[in-house]
C-alpha atoms as a PDB file:
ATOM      1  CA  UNK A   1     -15.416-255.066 -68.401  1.00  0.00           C
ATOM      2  CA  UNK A   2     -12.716-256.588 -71.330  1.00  0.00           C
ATOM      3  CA  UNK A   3     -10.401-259.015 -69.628  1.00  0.00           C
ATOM      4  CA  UNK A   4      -8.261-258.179 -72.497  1.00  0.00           C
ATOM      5  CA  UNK A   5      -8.001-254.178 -73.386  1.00  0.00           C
ATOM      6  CA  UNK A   6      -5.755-252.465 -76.421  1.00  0.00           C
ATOM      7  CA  UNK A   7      -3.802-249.585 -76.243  1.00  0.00           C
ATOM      8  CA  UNK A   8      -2.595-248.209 -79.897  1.00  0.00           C
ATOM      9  CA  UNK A   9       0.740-246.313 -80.150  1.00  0.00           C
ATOM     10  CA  UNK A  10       0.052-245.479 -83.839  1.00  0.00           C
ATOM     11  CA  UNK A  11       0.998-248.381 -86.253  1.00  0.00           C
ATOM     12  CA  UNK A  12       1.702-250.270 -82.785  1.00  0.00           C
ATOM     13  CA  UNK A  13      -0.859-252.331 -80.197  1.00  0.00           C
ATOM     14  CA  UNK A  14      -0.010-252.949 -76.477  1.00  0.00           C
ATOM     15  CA  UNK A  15      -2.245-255.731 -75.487  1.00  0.00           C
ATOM     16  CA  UNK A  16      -2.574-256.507 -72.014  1.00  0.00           C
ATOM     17  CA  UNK A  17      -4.621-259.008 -69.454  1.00  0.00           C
ATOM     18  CA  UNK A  18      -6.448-257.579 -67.499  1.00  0.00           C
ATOM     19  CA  UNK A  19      -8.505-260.465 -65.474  1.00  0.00           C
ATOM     20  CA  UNK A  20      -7.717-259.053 -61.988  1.00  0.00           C
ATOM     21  CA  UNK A  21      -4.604-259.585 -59.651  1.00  0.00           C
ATOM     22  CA  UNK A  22      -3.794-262.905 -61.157  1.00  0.00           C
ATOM     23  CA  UNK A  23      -4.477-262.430 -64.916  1.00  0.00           C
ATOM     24  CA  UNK A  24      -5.977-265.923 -64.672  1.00  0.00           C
ATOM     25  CA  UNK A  25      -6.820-268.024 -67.998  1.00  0.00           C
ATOM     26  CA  UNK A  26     -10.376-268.080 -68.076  1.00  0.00           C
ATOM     27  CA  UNK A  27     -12.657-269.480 -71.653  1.00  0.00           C
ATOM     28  CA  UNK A  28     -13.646-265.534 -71.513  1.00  0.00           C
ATOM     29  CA  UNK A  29     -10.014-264.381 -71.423  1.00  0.00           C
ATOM     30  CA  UNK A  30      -9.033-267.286 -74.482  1.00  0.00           C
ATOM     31  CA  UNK A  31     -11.558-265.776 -76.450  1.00  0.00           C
ATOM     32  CA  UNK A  32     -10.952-261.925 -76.499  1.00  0.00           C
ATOM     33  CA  UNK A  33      -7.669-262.833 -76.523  1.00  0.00           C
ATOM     34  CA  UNK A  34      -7.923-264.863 -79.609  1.00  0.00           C
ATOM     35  CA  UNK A  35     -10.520-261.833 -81.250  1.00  0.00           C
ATOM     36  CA  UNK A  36      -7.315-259.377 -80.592  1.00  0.00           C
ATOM     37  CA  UNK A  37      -4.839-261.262 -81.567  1.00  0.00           C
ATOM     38  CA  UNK A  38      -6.945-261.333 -85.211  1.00  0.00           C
ATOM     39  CA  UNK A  39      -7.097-257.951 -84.937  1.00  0.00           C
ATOM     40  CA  UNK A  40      -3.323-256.941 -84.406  1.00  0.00           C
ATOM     41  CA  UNK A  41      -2.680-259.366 -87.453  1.00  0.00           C
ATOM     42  CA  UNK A  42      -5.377-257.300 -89.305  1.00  0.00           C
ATOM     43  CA  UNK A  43      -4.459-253.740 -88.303  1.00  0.00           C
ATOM     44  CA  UNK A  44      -1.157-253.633 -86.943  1.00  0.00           C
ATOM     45  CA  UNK A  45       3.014-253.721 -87.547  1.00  0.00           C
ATOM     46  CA  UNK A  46       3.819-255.146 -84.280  1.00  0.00           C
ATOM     47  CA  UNK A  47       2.316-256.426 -80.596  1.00  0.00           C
ATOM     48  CA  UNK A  48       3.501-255.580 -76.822  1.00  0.00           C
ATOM     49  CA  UNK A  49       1.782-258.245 -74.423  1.00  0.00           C
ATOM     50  CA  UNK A  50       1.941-257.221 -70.866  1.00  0.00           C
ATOM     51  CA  UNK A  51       0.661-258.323 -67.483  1.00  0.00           C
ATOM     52  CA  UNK A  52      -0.198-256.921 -64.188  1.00  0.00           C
ATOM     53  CA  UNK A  53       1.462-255.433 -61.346  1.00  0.00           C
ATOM     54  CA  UNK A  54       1.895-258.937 -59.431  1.00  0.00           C
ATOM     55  CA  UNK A  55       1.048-261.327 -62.240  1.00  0.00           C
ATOM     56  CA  UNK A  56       1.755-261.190 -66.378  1.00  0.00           C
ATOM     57  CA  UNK A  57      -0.496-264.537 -65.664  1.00  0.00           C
ATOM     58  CA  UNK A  58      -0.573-267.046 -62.895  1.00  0.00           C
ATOM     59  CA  UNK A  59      -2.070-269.590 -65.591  1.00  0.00           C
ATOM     60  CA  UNK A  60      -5.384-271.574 -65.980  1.00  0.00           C
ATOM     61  CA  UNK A  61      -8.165-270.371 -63.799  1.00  0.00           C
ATOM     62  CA  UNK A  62      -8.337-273.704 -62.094  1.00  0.00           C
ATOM     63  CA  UNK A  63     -11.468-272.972 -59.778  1.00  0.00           C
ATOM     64  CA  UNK A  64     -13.438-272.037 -63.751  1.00  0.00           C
ATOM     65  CA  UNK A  65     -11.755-274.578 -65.584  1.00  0.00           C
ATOM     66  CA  UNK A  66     -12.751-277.111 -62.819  1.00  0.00           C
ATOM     67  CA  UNK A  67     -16.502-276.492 -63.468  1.00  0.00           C
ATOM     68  CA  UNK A  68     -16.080-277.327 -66.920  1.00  0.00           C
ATOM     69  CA  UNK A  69     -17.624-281.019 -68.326  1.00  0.00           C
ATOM     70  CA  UNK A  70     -15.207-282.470 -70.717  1.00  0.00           C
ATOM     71  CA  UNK A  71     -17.157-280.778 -73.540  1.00  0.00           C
ATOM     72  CA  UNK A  72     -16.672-277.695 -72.209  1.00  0.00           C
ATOM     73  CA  UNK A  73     -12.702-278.122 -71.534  1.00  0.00           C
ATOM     74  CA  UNK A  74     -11.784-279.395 -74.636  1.00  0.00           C
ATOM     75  CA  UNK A  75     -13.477-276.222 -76.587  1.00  0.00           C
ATOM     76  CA  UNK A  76     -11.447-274.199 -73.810  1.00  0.00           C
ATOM     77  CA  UNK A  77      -8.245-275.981 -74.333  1.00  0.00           C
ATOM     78  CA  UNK A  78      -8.229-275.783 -78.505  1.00  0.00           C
ATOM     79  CA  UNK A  79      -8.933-272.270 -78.327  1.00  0.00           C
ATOM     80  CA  UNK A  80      -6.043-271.517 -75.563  1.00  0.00           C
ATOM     81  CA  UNK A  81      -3.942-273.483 -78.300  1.00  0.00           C
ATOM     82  CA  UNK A  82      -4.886-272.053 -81.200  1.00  0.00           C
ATOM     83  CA  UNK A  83      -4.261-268.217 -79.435  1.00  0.00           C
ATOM     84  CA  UNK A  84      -0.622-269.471 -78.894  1.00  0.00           C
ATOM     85  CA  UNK A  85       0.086-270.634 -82.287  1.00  0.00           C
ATOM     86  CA  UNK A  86      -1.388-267.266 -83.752  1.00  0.00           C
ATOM     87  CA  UNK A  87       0.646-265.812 -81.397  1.00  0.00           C
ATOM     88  CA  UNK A  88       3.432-267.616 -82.612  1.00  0.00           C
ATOM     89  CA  UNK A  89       2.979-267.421 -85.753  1.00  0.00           C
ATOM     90  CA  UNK A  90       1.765-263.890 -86.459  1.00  0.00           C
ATOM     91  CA  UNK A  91       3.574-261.983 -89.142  1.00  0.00           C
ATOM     92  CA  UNK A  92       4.432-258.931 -87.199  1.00  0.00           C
ATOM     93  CA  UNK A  93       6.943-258.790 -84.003  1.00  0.00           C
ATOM     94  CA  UNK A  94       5.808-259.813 -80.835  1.00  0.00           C
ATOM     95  CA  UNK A  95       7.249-258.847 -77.384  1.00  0.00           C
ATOM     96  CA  UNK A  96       6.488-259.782 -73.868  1.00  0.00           C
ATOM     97  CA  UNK A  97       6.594-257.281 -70.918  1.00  0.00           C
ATOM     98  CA  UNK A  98       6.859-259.204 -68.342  1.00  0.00           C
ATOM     99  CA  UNK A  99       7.038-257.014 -65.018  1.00  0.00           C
ATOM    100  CA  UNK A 100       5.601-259.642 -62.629  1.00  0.00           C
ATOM    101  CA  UNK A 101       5.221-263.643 -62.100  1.00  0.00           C
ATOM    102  CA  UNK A 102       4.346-265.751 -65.507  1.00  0.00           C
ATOM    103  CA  UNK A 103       3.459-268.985 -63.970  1.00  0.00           C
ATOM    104  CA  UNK A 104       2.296-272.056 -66.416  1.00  0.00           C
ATOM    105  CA  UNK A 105      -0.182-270.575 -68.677  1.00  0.00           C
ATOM    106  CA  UNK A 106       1.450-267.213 -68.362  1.00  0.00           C
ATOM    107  CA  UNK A 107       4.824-268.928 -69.215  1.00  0.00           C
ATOM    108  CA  UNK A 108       3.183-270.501 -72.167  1.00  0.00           C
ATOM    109  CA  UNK A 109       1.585-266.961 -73.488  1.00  0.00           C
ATOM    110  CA  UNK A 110       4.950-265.233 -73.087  1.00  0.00           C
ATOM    111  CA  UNK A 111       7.069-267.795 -74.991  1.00  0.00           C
ATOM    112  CA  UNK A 112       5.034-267.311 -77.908  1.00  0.00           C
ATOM    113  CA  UNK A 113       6.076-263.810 -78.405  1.00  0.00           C
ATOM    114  CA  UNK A 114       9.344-263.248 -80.422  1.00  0.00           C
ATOM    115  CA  UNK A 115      11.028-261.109 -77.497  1.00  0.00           C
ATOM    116  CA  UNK A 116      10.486-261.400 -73.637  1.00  0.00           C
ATOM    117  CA  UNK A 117      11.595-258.624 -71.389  1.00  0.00           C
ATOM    118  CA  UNK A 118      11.178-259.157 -67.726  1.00  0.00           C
ATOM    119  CA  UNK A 119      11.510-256.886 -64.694  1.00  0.00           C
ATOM    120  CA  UNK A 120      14.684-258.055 -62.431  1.00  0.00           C
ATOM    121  CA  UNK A 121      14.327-259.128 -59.145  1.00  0.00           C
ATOM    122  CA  UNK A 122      12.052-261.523 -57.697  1.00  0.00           C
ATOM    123  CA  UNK A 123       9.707-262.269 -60.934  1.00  0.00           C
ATOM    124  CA  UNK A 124       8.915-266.040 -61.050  1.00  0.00           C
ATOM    125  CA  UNK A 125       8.519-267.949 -64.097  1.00  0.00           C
ATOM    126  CA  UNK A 126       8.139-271.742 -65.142  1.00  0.00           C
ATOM    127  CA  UNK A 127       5.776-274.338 -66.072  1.00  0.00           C
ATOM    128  CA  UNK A 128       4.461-276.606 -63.008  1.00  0.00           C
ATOM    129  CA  UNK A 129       2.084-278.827 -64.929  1.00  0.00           C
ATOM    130  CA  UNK A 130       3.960-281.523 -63.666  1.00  0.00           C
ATOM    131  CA  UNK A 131       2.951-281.075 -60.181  1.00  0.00           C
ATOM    132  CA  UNK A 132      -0.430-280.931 -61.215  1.00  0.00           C
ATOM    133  CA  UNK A 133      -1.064-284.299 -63.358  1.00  0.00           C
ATOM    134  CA  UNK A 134      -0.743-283.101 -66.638  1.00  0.00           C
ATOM    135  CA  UNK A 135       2.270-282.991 -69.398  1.00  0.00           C
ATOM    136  CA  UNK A 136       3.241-279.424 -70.380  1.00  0.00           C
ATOM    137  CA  UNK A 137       0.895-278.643 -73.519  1.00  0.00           C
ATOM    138  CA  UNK A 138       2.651-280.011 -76.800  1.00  0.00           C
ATOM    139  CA  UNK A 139       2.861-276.963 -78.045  1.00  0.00           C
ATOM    140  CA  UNK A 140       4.690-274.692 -75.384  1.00  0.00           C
ATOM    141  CA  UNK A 141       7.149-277.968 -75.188  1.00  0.00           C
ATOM    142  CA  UNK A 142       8.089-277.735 -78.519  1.00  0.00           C
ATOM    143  CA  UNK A 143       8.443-273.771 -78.275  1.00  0.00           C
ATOM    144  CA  UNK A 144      10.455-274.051 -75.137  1.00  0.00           C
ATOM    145  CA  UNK A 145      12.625-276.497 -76.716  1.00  0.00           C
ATOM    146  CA  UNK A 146      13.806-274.289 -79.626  1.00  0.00           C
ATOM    147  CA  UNK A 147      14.381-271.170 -77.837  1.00  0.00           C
ATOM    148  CA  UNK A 148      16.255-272.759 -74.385  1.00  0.00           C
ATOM    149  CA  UNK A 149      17.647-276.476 -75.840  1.00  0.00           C
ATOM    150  CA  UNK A 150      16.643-279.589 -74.377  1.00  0.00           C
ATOM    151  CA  UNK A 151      18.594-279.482 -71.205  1.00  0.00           C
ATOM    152  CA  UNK A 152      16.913-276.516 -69.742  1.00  0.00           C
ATOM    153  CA  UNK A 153      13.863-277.020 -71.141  1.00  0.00           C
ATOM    154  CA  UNK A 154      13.993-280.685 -69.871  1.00  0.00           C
ATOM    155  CA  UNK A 155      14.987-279.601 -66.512  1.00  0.00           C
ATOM    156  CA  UNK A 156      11.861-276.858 -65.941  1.00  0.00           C
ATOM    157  CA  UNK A 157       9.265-279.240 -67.518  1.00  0.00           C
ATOM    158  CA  UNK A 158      10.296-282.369 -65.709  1.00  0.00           C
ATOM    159  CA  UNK A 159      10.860-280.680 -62.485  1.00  0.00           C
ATOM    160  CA  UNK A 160       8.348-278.292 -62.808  1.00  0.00           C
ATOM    161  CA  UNK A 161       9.990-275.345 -60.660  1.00  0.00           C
ATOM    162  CA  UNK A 162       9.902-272.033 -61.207  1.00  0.00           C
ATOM    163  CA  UNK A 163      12.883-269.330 -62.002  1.00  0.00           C
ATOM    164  CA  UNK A 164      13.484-266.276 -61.277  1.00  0.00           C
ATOM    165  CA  UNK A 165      13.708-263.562 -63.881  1.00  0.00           C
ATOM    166  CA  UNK A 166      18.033-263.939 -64.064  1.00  0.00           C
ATOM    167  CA  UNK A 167      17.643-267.307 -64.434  1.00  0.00           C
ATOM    168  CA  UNK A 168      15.847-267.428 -66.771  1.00  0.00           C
ATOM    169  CA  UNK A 169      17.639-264.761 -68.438  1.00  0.00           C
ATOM    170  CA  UNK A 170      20.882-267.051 -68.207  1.00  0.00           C
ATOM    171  CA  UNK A 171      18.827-269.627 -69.804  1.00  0.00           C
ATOM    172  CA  UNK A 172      17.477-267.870 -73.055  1.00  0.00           C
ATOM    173  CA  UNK A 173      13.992-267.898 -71.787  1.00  0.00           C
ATOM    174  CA  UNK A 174      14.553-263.877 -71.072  1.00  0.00           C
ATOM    175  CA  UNK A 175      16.271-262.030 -73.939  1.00  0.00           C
ATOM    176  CA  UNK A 176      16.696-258.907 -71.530  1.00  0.00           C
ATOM    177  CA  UNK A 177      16.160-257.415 -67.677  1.00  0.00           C
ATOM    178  CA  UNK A 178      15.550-254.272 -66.708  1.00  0.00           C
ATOM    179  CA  UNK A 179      13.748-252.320 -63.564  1.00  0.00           C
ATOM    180  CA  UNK A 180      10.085-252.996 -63.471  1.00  0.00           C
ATOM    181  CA  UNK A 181       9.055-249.253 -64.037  1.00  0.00           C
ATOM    182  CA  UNK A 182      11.296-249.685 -67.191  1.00  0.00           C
ATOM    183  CA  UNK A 183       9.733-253.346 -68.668  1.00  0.00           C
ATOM    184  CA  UNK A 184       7.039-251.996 -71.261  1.00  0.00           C
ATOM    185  CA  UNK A 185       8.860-249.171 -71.803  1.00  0.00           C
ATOM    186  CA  UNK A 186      11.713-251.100 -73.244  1.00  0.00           C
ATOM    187  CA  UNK A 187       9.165-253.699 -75.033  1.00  0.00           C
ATOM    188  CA  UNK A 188       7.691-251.108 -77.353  1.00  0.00           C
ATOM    189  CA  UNK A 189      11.274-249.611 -78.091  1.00  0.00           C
ATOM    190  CA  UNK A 190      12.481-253.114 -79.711  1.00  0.00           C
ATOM    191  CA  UNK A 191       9.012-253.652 -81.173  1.00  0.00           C
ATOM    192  CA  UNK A 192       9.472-250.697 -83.123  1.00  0.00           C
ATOM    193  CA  UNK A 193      12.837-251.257 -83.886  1.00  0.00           C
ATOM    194  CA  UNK A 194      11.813-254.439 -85.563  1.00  0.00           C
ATOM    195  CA  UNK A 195       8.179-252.779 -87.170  1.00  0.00           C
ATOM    196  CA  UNK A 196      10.656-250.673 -89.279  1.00  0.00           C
ATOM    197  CA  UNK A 197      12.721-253.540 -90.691  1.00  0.00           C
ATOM    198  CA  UNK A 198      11.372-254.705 -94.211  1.00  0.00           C
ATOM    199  CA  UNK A 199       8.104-256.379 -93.728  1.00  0.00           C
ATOM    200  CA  UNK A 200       8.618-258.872 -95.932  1.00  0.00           C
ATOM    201  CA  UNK A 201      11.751-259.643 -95.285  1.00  0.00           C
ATOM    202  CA  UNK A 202      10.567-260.101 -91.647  1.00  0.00           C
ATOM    203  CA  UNK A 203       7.891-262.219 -92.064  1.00  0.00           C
ATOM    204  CA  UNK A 204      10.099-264.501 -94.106  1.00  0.00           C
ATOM    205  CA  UNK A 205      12.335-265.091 -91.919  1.00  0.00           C
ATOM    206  CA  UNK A 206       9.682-265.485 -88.580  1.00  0.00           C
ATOM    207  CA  UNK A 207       7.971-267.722 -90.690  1.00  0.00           C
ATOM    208  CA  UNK A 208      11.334-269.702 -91.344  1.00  0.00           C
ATOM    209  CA  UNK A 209      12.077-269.642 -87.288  1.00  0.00           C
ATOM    210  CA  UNK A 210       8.747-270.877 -86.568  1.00  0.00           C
ATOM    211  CA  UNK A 211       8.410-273.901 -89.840  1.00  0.00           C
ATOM    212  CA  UNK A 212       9.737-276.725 -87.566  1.00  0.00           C
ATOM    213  CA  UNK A 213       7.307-276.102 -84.347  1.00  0.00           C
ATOM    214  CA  UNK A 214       4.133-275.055 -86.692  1.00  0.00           C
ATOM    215  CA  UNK A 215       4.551-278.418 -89.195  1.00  0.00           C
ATOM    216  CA  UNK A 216       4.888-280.202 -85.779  1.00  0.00           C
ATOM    217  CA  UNK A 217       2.078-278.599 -84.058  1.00  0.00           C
ATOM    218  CA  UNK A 218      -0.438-279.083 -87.001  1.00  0.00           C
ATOM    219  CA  UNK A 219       0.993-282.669 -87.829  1.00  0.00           C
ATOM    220  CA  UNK A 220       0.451-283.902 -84.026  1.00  0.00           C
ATOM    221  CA  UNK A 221      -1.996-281.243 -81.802  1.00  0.00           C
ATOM    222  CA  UNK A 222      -5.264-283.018 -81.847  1.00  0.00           C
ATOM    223  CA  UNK A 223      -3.589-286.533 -80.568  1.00  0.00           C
ATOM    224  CA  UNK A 224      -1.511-284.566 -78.107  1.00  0.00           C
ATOM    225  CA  UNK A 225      -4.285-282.420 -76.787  1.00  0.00           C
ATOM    226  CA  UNK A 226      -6.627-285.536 -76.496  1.00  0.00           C
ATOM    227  CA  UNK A 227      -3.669-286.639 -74.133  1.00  0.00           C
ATOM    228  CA  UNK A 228      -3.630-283.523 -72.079  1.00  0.00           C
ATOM    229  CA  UNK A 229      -7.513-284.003 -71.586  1.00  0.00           C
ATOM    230  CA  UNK A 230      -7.332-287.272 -70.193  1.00  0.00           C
ATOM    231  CA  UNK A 231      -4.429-286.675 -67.708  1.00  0.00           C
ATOM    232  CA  UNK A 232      -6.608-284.006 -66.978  1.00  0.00           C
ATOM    233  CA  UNK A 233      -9.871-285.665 -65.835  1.00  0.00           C
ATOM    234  CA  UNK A 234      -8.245-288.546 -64.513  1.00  0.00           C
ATOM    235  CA  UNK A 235      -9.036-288.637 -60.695  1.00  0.00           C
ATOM    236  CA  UNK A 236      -5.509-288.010 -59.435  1.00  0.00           C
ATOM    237  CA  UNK A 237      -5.290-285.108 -61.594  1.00  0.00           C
ATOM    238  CA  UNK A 238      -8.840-284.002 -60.830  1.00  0.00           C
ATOM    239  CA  UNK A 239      -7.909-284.313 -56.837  1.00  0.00           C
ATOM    240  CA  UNK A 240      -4.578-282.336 -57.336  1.00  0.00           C
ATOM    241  CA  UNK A 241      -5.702-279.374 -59.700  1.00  0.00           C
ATOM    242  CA  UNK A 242      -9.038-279.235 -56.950  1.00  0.00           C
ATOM    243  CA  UNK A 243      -6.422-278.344 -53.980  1.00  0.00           C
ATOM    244  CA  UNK A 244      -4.088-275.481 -56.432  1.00  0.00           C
ATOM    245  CA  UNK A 245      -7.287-274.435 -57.628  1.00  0.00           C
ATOM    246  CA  UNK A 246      -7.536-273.169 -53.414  1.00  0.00           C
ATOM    247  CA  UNK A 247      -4.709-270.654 -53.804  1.00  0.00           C
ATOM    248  CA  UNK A 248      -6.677-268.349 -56.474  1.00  0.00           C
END
């Protein structure tokens, strides 16, 4: 079964997780993922990403990830990178439909896209690496920087809380709310709005929103993701990502 399934509405894709009730980040999910995301730059004029019912993502799939040898996690961890700066960087609008909890990894995914649209009410999102041992991958901190400023983005990565959908709609980190039933719905409609604007004309100025965070990025990743690997398999970090890994 694909962990990561297309649905084509004609020149548009919806792509969607689909790794059970918690969307979890597994190596298998990173890599169809990253295979997709090739293939809406290839085929089409714009991308919908979309979760679950109760989770877009809850993030890594700590009780996999924990079975990896340091090998093994650093292949997993590049890849997961390099699917968020395609993401990023692709030349055709991206929006998130976000009708349920986005929690780390998931957070990380959805700021990537050009557009996020969550459901209202109670529909958690944030970045708790924190907690866990680790820094907030490079990447997603220099994403969540541009879109929400240093304050906020300061406040969720230091603190590493979570926020509800409002919230984070206050913040910048939501562009807009609506019902749940209504989420994708509303995705696709400002996907295509934006697949009919001038292509090149769009993809000029994407490219010239994203410049500053991709000549970061590819100036700085491989130090920075060497860094996130060793937080991660120091012992404290081993001994706190071994009792979250309990809640999947």
């Amino acid at each position: 079964m694909s962990l990561v399934t297309v649905e084509s509405k004609e020149d548009l894709a919806i792509v969607r997780l689909q790794n059970g009730v918690t969307n979890a980040i597994s190596p298998d999910l990173a890599e169809e993922l990253s295979r997709v995301i090739a293939q809406v730059k290839k085929d089409k004029a714009g991308m919908v990403l979309a979760g679950g019912e109760k989770f877009f993502s809850m993030g890594f799939d700590l009780p996999k990830l924990l079975l990896l040898d340091r090998s093994g996690m650093t292949e997993f961890f590049y890849v997961f990178n390099q699917v968020v700066f395609d993401i990023l960087t692709l030349p055709v609008p991206t929006v998130a439909a976000i009708k349920a909890h986005a929690i780390a990894g998931g957070t990380i995914l959805l700021l990537a896209c050009d557009y996020r649209v969550a459901a209202s009410g109670k529909v958690l999102i944030g970045l708790n690496e924190i907690k866990l041992g680790v820094p907030v991958p490079y990447l997603a901190d220099l994403i969540l920087r541009r879109i929400a400023g240093d304050v906020f983005a300061s406040e969720m990565i230091y603190r590493g809380e979570f926020v509800d959908s409002s919230d984070a709609h206050k913040k910048g980190v939501v562009n807009s709310i609506f019902p749940k039933p209504n989420v994708e719905k509303k995705a696709l409609e400002i996907v295509a709005s934006l697949a009919k604007l001038p292509t090149k004309a769009f993809q000029a100025s994407k490219a010239n929103r994203v410049e500053a965070i991709r000549s970061s990025y590819e100036k700085n990743f491989r130090a920075k993701n060497e860094e996130f690997l060793e937080r991660w398999f120091s012992p404290e970090t081993q001994a706190l990502l071994t009792e979250a890994a309990k809640k999947f």
